[in-house]
Structure formats: structure tokens, C-alpha cells
Protein backbone atom coordinates (compact mmCIF):
# COMPACT_ATOMS: atom_id res chain seq x y z
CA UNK A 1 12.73 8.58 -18.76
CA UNK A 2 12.00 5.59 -16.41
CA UNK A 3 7.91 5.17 -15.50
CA UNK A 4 6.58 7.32 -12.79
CA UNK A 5 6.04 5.26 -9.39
CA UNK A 6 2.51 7.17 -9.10
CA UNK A 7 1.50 10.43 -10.54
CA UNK A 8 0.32 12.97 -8.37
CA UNK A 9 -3.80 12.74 -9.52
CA UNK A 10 -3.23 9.61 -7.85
CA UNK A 11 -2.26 10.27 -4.49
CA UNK A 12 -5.79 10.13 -3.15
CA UNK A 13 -6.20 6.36 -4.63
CA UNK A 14 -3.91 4.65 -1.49
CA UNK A 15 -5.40 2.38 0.48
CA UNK A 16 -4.42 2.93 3.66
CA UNK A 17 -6.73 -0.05 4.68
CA UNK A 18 -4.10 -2.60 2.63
CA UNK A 19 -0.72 -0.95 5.29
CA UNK A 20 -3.06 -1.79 8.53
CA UNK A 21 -1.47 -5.30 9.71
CA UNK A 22 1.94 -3.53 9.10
CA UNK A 23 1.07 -0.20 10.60
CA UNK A 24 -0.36 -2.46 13.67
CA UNK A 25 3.56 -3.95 14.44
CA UNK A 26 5.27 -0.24 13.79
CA UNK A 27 2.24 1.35 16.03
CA UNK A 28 1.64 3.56 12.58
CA UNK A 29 -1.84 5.27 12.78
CA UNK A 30 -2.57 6.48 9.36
CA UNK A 31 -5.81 7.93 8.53
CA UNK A 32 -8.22 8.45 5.82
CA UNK A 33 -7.20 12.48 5.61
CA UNK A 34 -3.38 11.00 4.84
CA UNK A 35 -1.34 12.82 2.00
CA UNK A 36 1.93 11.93 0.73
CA UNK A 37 4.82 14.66 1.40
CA UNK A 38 6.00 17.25 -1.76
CA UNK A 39 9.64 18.15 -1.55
CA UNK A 40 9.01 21.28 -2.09
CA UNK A 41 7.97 21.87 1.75
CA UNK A 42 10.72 20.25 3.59
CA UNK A 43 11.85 23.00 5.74
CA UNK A 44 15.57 23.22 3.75
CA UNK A 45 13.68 23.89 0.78
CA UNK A 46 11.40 26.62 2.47
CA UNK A 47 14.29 28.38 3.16
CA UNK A 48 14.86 29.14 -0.25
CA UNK A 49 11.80 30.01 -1.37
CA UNK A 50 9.56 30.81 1.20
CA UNK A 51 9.46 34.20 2.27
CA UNK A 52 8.39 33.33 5.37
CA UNK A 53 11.38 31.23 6.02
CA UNK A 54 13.77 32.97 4.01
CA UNK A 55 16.25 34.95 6.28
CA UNK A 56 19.81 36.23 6.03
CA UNK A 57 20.45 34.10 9.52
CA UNK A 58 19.19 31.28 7.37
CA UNK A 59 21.17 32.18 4.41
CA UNK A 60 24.70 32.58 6.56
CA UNK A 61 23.38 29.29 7.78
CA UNK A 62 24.11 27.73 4.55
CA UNK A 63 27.44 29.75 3.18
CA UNK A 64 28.71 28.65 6.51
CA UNK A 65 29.49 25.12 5.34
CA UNK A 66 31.98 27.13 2.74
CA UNK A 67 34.75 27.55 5.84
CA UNK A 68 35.48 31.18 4.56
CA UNK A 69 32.25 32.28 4.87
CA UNK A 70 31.48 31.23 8.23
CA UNK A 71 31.46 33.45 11.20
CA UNK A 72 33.97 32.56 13.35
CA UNK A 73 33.61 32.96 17.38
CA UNK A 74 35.84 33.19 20.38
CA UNK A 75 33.44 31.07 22.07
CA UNK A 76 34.45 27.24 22.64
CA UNK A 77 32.54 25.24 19.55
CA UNK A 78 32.31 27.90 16.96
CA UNK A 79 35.87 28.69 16.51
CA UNK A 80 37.95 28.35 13.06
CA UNK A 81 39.22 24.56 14.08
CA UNK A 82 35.49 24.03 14.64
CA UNK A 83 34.23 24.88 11.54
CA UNK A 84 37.34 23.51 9.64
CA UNK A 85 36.48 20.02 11.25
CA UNK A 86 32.75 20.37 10.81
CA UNK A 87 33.07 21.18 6.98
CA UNK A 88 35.63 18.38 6.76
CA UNK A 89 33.34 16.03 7.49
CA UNK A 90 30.47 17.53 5.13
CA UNK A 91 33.03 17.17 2.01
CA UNK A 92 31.75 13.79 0.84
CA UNK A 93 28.32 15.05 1.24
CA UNK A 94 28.53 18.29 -0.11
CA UNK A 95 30.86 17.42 -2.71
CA UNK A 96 28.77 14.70 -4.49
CA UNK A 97 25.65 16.62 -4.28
CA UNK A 98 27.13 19.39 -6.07
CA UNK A 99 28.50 17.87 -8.61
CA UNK A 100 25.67 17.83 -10.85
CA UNK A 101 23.79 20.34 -9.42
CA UNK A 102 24.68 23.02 -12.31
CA UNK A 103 24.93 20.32 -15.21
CA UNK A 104 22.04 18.38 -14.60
CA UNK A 105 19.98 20.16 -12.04
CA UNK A 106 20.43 17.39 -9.35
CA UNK A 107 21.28 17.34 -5.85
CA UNK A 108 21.75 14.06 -5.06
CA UNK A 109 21.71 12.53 -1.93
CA UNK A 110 19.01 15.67 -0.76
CA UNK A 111 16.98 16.37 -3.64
CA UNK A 112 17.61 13.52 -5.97
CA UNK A 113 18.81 9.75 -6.10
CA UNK A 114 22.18 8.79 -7.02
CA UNK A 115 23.35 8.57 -10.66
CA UNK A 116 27.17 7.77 -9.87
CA UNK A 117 27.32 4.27 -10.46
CA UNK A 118 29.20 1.86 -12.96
CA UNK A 119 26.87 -0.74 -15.54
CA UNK A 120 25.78 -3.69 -13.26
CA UNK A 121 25.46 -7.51 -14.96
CA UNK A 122 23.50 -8.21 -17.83
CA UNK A 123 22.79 -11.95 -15.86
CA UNK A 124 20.63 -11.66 -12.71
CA UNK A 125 22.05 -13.97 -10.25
CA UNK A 126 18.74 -16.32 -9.25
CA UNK A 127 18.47 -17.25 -5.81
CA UNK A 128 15.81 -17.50 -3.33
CA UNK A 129 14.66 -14.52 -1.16
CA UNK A 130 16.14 -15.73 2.39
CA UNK A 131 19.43 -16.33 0.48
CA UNK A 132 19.91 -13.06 -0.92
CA UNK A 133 18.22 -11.55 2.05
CA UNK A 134 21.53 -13.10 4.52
CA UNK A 135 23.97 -12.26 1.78
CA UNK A 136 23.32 -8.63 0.93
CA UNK A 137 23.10 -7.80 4.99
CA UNK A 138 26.46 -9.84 5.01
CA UNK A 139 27.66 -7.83 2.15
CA UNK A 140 26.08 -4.22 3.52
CA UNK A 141 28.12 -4.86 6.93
CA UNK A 142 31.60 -5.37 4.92
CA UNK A 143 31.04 -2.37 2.96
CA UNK A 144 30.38 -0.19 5.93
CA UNK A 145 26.95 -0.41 7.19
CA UNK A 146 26.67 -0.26 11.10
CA UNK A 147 23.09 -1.89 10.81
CA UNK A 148 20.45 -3.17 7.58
CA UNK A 149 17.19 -3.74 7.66
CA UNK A 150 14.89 -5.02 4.84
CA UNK A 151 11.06 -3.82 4.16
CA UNK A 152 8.39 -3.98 1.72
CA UNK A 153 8.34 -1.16 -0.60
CA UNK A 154 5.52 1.26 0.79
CA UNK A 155 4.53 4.09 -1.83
CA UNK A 156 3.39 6.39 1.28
CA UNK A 157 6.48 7.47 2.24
CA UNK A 158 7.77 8.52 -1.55
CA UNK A 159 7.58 12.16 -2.14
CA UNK A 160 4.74 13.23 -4.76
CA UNK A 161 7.60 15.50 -6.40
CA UNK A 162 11.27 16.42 -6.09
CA UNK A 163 12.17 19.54 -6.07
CA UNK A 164 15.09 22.00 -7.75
CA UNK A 165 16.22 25.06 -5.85
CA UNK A 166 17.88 26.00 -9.58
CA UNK A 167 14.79 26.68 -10.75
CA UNK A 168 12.64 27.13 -8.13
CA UNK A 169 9.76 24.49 -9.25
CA UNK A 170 8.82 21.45 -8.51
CA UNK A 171 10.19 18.13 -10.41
CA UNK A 172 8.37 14.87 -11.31
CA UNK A 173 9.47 12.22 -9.45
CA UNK A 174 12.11 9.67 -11.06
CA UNK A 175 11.46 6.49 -9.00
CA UNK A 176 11.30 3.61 -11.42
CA UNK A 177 8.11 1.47 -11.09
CA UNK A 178 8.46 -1.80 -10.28
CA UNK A 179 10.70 -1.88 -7.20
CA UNK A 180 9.80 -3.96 -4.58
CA UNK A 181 11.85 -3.47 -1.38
CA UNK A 182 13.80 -0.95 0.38
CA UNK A 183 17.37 -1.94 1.85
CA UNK A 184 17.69 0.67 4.80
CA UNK A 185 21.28 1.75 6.21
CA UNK A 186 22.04 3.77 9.60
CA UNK A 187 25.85 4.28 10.88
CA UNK A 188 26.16 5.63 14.18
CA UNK A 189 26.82 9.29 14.83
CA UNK A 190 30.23 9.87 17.05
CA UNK A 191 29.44 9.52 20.47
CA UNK A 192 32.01 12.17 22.19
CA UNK A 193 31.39 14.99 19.60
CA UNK A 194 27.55 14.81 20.08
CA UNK A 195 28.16 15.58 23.59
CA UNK A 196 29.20 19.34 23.00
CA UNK A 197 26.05 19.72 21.61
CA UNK A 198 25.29 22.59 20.63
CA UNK A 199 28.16 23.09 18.86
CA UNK A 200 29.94 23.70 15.28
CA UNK A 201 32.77 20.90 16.31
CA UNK A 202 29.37 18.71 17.39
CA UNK A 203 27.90 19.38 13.19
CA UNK A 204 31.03 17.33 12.15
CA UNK A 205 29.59 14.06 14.02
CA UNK A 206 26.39 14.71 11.53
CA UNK A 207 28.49 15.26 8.18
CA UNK A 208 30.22 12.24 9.31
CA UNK A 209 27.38 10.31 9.65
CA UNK A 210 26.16 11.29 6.10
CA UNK A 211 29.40 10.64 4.23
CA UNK A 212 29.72 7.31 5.34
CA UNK A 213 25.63 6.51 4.74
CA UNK A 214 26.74 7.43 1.10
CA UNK A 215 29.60 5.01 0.94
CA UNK A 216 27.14 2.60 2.56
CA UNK A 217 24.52 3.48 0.13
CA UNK A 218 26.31 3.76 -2.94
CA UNK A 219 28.48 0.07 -2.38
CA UNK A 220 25.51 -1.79 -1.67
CA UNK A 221 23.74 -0.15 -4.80
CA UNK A 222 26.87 -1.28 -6.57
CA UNK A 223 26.74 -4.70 -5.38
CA UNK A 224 23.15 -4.92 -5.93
CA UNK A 225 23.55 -3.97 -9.51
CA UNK A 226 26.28 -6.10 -9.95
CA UNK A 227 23.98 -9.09 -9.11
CA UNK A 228 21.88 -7.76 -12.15
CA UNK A 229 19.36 -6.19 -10.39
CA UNK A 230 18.01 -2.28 -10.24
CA UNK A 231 18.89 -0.38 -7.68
CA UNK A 232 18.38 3.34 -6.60
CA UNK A 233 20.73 4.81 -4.02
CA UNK A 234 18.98 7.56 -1.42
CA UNK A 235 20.11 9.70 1.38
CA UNK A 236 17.74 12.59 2.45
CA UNK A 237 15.74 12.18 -1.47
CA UNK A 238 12.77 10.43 -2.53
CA UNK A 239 11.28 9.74 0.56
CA UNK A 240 11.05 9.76 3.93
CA UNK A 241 13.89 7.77 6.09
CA UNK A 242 12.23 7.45 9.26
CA UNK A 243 8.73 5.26 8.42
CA UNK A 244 11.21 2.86 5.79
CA UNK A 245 13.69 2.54 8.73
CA UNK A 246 11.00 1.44 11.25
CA UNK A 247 9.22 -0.72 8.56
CA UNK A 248 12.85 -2.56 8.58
CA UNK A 249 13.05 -3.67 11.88
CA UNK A 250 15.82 -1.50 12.92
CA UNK A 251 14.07 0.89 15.95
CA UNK A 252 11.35 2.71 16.82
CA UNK A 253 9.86 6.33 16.73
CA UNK A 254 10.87 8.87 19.29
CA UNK A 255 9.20 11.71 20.98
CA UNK A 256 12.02 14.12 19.41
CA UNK A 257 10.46 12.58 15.47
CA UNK A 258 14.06 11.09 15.27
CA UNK A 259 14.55 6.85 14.95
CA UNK A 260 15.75 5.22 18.27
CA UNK A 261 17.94 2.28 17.37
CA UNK A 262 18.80 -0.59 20.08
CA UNK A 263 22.18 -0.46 19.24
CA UNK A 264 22.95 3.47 19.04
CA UNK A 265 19.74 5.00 20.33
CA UNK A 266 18.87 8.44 17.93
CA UNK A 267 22.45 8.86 17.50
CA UNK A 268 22.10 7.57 13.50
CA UNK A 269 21.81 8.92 9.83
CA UNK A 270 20.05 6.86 7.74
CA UNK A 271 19.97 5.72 4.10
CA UNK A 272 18.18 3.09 1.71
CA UNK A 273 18.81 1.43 -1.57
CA UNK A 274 15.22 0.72 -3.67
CA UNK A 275 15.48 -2.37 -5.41
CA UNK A 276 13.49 -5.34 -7.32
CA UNK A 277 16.39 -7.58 -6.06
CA UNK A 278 14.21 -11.07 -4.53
CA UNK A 279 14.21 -10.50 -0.99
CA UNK A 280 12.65 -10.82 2.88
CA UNK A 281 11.39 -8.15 4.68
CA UNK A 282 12.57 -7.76 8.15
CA UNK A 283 9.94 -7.49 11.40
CA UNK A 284 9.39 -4.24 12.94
CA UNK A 285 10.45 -4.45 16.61
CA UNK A 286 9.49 -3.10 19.55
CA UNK A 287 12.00 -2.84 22.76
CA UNK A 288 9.55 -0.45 24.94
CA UNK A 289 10.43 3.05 23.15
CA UNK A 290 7.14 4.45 22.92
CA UNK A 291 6.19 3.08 27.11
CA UNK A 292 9.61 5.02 27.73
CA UNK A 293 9.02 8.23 25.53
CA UNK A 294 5.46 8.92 27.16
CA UNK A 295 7.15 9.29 30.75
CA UNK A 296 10.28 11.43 29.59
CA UNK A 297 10.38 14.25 28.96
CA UNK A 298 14.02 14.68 28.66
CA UNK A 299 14.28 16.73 24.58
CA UNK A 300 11.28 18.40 25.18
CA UNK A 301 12.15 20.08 28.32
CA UNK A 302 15.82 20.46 27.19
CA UNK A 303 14.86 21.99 23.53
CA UNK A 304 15.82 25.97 23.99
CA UNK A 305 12.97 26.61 21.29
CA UNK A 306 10.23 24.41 22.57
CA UNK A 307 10.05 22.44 19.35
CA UNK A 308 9.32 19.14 20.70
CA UNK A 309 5.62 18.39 22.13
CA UNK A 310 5.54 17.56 25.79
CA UNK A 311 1.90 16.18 25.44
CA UNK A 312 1.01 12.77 24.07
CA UNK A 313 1.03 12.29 20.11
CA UNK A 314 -1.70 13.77 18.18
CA UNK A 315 -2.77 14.38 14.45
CA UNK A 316 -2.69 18.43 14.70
CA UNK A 317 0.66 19.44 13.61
CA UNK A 318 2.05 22.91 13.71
CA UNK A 319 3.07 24.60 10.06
CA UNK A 320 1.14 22.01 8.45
CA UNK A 321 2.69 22.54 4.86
CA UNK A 322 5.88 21.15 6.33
CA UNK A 323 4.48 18.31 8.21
CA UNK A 324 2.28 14.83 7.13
CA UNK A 325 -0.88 15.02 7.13
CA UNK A 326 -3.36 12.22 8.45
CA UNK A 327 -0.13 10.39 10.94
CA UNK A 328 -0.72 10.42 14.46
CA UNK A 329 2.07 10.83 16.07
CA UNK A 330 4.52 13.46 17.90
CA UNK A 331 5.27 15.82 15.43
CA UNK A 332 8.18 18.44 15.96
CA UNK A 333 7.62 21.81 15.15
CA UNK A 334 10.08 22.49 12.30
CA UNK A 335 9.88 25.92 11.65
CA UNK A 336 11.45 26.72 15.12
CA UNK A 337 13.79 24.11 15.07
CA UNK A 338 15.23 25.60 11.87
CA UNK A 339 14.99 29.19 13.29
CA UNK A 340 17.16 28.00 16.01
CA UNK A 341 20.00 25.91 13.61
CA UNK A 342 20.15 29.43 12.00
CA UNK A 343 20.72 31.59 14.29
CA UNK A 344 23.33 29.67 15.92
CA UNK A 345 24.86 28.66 12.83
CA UNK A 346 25.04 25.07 12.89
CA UNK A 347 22.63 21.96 13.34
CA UNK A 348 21.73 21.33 16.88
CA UNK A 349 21.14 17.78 18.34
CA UNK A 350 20.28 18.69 21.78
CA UNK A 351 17.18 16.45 21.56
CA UNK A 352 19.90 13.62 21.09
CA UNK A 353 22.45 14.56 23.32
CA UNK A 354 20.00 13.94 26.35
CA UNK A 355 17.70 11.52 25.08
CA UNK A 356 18.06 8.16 27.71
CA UNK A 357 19.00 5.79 25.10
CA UNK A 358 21.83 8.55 23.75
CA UNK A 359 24.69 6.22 25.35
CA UNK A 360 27.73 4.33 24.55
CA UNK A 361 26.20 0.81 24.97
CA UNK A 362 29.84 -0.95 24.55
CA UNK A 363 29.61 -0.66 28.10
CA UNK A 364 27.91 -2.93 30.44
CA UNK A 365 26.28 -0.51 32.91
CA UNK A 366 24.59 1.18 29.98
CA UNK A 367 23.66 -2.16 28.32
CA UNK A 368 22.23 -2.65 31.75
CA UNK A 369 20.27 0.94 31.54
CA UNK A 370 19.30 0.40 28.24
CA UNK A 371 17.69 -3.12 29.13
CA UNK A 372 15.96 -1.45 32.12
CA UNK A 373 14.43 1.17 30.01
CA UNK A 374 12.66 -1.65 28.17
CA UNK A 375 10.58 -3.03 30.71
CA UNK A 376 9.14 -2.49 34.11
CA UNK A 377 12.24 -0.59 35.27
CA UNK A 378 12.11 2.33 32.72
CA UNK A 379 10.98 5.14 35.79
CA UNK A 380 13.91 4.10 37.91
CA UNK A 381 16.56 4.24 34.56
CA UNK A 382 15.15 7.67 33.69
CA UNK A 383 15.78 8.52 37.47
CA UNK A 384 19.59 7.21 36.96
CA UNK A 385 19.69 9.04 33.75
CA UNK A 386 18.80 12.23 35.29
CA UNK A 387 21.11 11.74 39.09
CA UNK A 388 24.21 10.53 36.80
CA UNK A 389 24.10 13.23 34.53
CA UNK A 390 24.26 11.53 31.32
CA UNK A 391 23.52 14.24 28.69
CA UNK A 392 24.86 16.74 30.18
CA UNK A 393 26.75 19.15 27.65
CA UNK A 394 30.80 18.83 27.48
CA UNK A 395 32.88 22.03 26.40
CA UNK A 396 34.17 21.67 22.94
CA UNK A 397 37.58 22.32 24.05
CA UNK A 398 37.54 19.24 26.14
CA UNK A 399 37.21 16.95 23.21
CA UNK A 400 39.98 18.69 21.24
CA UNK A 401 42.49 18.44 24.87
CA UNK A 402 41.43 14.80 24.80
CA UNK A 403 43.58 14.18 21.40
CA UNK A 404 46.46 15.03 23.21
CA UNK A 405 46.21 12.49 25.19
């Protein structure tokens, strides 16, 4: 059994004093009263064992991502093709993090790292940090990877424990000590299916966006293993994606909790690779989200649950178990998100469907939107947002007509 990263006595020795120049470029505030995240109270897992969570809605929620068990509608979104498509798209997912899940009590990719991977090299390849730092991005990009950023391994954002919804318990964490950065992977989210949002057809955009983060993930793993390094492969496991991906340079926080990428806006999955491979950590970088995110007010108001604070970020969060402690910042309320998931029966992405920088930026009057909401001309782009309708919802059936064309 590989060394413990930290054991949970120790969880109170972090300095957050030693993360303040970072936490200064991200616009982190992390105080004295912060707490590293257990598993075990992610909301997915509450729904397993907390009775307070626990609900046949929430239980119909989960069979429905086995196609025969899902309740089929006549409505536009939730019908069989729906479902069929949405599922599709899951397989990869799904399929890999059942497969040890009654062997080995691991669900990878959610609950634990990946294990599916071939020996790497015996002989490191030695090279200096900026070399394998342009390479692996290089390498990341070929094997899939819409954008890569690099950061500084930061033992905040690990979980204390993992946890198994076999046996109902907590796990000890499996991180090996001695890692030293964090490679972090996000691939873009289909553009046209988000827009039926909420939909079943509009949960196949998110499966697709996790299938292809574990080809990301796994291949760069590979690669980095091949160059005789470690390297642990992560989805939704071992710690939180969010922080790492901001750390990396690749977007910033958003009043829906989700990452805002320049390139894709919160239309992303994410994933990350821990490694002791040599390498350079990436700048955070700031292109005027937060400025932007204090005037709109476009997820909270659209959010059918009200699970998205329309006041400025605080350090009170609602259902504390399932929220960090000690982080100022907007914090959604997940309890009723999840309520709301359920008793549709599918994800919703609402919150991205009408979020400003949710647009195809391929084209040049939304690069030109997207540059405006970075500066002094953010009210007027949030005014065009609004008057030009972009987020509005599109019926389901419109995106399966469009394939016959």
C-alpha cells in the first residue's frame, strides 16, 4: 500500500499562510476555520446513505442511466431516443467505473483513481522542467485534450478519505506521497445539445464530456508513465477539480461554483493526472470573470430551484456537511440542486445554458462579446446577451430534425 499523502489527525496542521501569494492571483480567500472535504459528503454519496437525501426520485435517478429502467416521456427531451443517446454517451464512463466496483471495491473515475494502465519505463527520461512542461501539453493536445494546464500540487483540495458505497464506510485515501504537480484536462461540452437544457438528450453532452476526459486522462497518464515517471489518473476522485483547474491557469470561478474557461466558458468537464514528472506550473489568469459575475445575474435568476446565491460571495454555506468550510466564495446550494436532477430525471445545466460566456466563440461576433465582457464593456454585453436571446432553451426535437439536414 503506497504512503498516505496526509492522514486525517493532520488536517488541522495546513498552513494556509504558505498558499497566500497563490490564493492572491486565483482571488482564493481561505481562512483559518478551513477543512479539507471527506468523500463521504459529496452530495452523490449522500444519496446513498443519507436518509435525508435518500429518495426513490433519487434512486430512479440513478437506475435511469440503465436505458430499461428509465421512465420514458412523451414530452420532447425525455423520450426513448433521448435516453438511448444520453446513456450512449455515459458508456465509457459508466463502464470503466464499474468494472471493479464488485472485485475490488473501486469506482474509478468517481470514487477512486485509475488502476487501468500498462508498466511505464524503468529509465526516467531527464529533461528540464520547461522542456517537459511544452512537450507533455504538446502531447495532452494529440491525445485529445481541448486545453492543459499545469499547477503545483496543493494538499487542500485532496479529499481526507474516499469513500465506498459497497460498504457504506469511509476509505483511506490512496494518493502516493511525493507527487508534485497536477496536469489538469477540460474538453468542451457540445454546444447545440446544452441548449435543450433541461433535457435527457442535453445529459448526453455531459457523459460525453466525461468519456473523452478519461481518454484524455488515462493517455496522458500513459505517456507520463512511459517517460518513467508516476502518475495517477482522476476524474471526479481524489479531489476537487475546480481549485486545481484555476491553480492551472485555465479560467476562473463562476457565480454558478462551475469553472469559466476563455475558450468554452462553463461548458467543460474536467480531469487531472498527479505526477512527480519535473515540470512548470502555469499562471492563474484573470480575463474579468469575477467583475462580470457580480453584475449578472443570469443562473441565479434562471435556476427553477433557487440554488445559486444572487448576493455577493460569502463564507456561510447552506448544508454545510456538503460544502468547504473556511472558502469565501459563492457557494451553490447542493442539496436542491440534486433534489431538482432527481425529480426530473436527468442532470440539469441550466446555470450553463444561460451563463454570458456559454457561446460558440468560433465565431467572431461572440469572440467580440466575449472580449467585451472582459473589460469596461461587460454591462452593455450582458445587455446584448439578454436582447439577442442567447440562452434561451431549444426544443429537443429541433436538434434531432437538424441531422436530417
Amino acid at each position: 500500500m503506497p504512503q498516505a499523502l496526509l492522514a486525517p489527525d493532520q488536517i488541522a496542521t495546513i498552513d494556509s499562510s504558505a498558499h497566500q501569494p497563490l490564493d492572491a492571483k486565483t482571488g482564493f480567500v481561505v481562512t483559518e476555520e478551513f477543512k479539507r472535504f471527506n468523500q463521504k459528503y459529496d452530495m452523490f454519496n449522500r444519496a446513498v446513505w443519507d436518509e435525508e437525501v435518500r429518495s426513490p426520485r433519487a434512486q430512479k435517478f440513478f437506475e435511469s442511466y440503465f436505458t430499461d429502467l428509465a421512465q420514458f416521456r412523451t414530452v420532447e427531451g425525455f423520450q426513448h431516443r433521448d435516453y438511448a443517446l444520453r446513456n450512449a454517451a455515459w458508456y465509457i464512463a459508466d463502464f470503466t467505473a464499474d468494472l471493479l466496483e464488485l472485485s475490488d471495491d473501486r469506482k474509478e473515475g468517481f470514487l477512486d483513481s485509475y488502476t487501468m494502465f500498462r508498466e511505464g519505463a524503468t529509465r526516467q527520461l531527464n529533461a528540464p522542467p520547461e522542456q517537459h512542461s511544452a512537450e507533455l501539453k504538446r502531447a495532452a493536445r494529440f491525445l485529445g485534450c481541448d486545453a492543459v494546464g499545469i499547477c503545483d500540487f496543493d494538499e487542500r483540495w485532496v479529499y481526507t478519505h474516499r469513500y465506498s458505497r459497497q460498504q457504506l464506510r469511509d476509505k483511506e485515501m490512496d494518493l502516493p506521497a511525493g507527487l508534485t504537480h497536477v496536469v489538469v484536462i477540460v474538453n468542451e461540452l457540445d454546444h447545440e445539445t446544452i441548449r435543450t437544457v433541461p433535457s435527457a438528450l442535453s445529459g448526453a453532452a455531459t457523459g460525453q464530456g466525461y468519456s473523452r476526459d478519461i481518454i484524455g486522462a488515462l493517455s496522458v497518464a500513459q505517456y507520463i508513465r512511459n517517460l518513467g515517471y508516476r502518475a495517477v489518473a482522476s476524474l471526479n476522485d481524489t479531489a476537487l477539480s475546480i481549485p486545481l483547474a484555476i491553480q492551472a491557469g485555465l479560467g476562473q470561478y463562476g457565480r454558478h461554483g462551475l469553472l469559466i474557461t476563455p475558450q468554452y466558458g462553463p461548458r467543460v468537464r474536467i480531469a487531472k493526472v498527479f505526477t512527480d514528472l519535473p515540470l512548470l506550473a502555469d499562471e492563474p489568469i484573470d480575463f474579468g470573470v469575477t467583475e462580470t459575475c457580480h453584475l449578472c445575474r443570469r443562473c441565479s435568476d434562471g435556476c427553477p430551484v433557487k440554488a445559486i446565491p444572487a448576493d455577493a460571495p460569502s463564507l456561510e454555506a447552506p448544508n454545510n456537511v456538503s460544502h468547504l468550510q473556511g472558502v469565501k466564495k459563492w457557494t451553490i446550494d447542493a442539496r436542491r440542486c440534486f433534489q431538482f436532477w432527481a425529480n426530473q430525471g436527468t442532470d440539469c445545466s441550466i446555470c450553463i445554458r444561460v451563463c454570458p460566456y456559454n457561446k460558440d466563440f468560433s465565431k467572431p461576433f461572440n469572440r467580440l462579446l466575449g472580449w467585451m465582457l472582459g473589460n469596461r464593456w461587460r454591462r452593455l454585453a450582458l445587455w446584448l446577451d439578454e436582447k439577442l436571446n442567447y440562452g434561451e432553451r431549444k426544443r429537443a426535437g429541433w436538434w434531432w430534425r437538424a441531422a436530417d439536414g
